[in-house]
C-alpha atoms as a PDB file:
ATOM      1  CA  UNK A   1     -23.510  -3.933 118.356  1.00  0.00           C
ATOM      2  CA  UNK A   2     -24.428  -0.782 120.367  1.00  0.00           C
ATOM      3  CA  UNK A   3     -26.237   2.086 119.164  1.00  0.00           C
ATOM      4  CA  UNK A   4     -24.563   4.713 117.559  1.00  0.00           C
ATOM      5  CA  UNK A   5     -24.520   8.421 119.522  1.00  0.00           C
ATOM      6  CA  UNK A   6     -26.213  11.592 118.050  1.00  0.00           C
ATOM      7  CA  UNK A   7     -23.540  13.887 118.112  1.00  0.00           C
ATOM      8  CA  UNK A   8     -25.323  16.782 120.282  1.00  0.00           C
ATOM      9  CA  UNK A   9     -23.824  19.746 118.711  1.00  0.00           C
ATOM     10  CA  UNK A  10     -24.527  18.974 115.347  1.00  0.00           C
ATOM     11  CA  UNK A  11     -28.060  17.902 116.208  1.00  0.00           C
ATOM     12  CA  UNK A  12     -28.565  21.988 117.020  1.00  0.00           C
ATOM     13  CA  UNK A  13     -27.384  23.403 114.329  1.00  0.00           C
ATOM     14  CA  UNK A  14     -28.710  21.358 111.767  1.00  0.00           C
ATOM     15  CA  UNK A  15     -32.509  20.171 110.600  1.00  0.00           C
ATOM     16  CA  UNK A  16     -33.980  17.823 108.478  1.00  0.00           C
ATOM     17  CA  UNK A  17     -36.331  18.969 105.603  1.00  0.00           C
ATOM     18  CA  UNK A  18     -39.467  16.814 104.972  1.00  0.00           C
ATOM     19  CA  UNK A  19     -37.567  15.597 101.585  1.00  0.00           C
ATOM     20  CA  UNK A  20     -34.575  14.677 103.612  1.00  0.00           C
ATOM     21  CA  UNK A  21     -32.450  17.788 103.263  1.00  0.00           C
ATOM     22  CA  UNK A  22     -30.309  19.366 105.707  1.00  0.00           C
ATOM     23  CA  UNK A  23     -31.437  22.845 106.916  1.00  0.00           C
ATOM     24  CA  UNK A  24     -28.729  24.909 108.458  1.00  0.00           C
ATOM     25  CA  UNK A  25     -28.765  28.976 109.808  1.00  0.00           C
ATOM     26  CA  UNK A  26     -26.817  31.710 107.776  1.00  0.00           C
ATOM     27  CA  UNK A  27     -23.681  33.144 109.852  1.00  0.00           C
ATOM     28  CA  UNK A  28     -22.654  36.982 110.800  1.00  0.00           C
ATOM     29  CA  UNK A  29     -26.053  37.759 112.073  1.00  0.00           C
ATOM     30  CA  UNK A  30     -25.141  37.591 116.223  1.00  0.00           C
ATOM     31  CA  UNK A  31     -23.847  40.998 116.885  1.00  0.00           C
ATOM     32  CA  UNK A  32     -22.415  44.016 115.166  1.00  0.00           C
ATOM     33  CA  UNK A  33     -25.522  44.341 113.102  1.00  0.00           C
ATOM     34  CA  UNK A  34     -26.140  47.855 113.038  1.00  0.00           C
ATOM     35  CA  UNK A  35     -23.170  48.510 109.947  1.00  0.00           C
ATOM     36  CA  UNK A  36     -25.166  45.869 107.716  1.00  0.00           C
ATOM     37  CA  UNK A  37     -27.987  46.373 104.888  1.00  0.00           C
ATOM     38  CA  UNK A  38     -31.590  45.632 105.946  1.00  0.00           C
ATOM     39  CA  UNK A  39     -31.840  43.470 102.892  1.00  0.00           C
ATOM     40  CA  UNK A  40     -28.835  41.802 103.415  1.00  0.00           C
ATOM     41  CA  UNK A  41     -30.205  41.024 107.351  1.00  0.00           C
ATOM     42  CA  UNK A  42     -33.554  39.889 106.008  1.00  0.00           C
ATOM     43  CA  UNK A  43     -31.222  37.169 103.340  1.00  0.00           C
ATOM     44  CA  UNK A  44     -29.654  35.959 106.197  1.00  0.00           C
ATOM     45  CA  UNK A  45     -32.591  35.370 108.415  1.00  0.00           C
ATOM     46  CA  UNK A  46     -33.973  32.686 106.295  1.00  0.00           C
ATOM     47  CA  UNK A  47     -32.348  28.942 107.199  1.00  0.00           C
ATOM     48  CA  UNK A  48     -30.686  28.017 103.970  1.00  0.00           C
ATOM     49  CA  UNK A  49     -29.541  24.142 102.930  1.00  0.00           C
ATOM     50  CA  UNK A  50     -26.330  22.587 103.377  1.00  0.00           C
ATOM     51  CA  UNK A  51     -24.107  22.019  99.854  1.00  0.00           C
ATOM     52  CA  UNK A  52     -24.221  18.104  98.709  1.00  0.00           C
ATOM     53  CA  UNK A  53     -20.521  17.965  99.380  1.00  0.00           C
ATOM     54  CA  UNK A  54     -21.325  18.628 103.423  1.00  0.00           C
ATOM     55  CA  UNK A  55     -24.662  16.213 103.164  1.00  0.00           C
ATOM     56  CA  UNK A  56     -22.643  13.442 103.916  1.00  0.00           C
ATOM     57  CA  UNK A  57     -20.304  14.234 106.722  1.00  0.00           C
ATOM     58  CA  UNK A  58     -23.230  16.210 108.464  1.00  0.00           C
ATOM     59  CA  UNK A  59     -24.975  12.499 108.081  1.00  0.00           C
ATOM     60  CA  UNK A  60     -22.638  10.610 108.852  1.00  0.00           C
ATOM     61  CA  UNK A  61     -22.829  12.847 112.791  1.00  0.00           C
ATOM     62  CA  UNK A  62     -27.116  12.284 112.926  1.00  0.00           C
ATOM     63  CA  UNK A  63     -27.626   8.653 112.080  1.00  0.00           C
ATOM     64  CA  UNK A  64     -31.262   8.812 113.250  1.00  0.00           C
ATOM     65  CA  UNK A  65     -32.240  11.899 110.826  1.00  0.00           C
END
């Protein structure tokens, strides 16, 4: 049986925790920044995890996490 394939996109969007989570970035933080709150740009600076409902289809894409 061949190996299975990494899917490449996912792999850069998405990180592994030491526990086996999924890290992921926050969204809206690319360009029109200037109209947004400095404490909401500091929240979204910080990677945040994936919800257990997406765990297993983000999985299912890295099989060598």
């Amino acid at each position: 049986m061949p190996k299975m394939k990494t899917r490449k996109a996912t792999a850069k969007r998405f990180r592994f925790t030491g526990k086996g989570k999924i890290r992921r970035a926050h969204a809206f933080r690319s360009h029109l920044l200037s109209g947004r709150a400095p404490k909401r740009m500091r929240r979204l600076k910080r990677p945040d995890l994936v919800s257990p409902s997406d765990e297993e289809k983000i999985k299912r894409l890295l099989p060598y996490g």
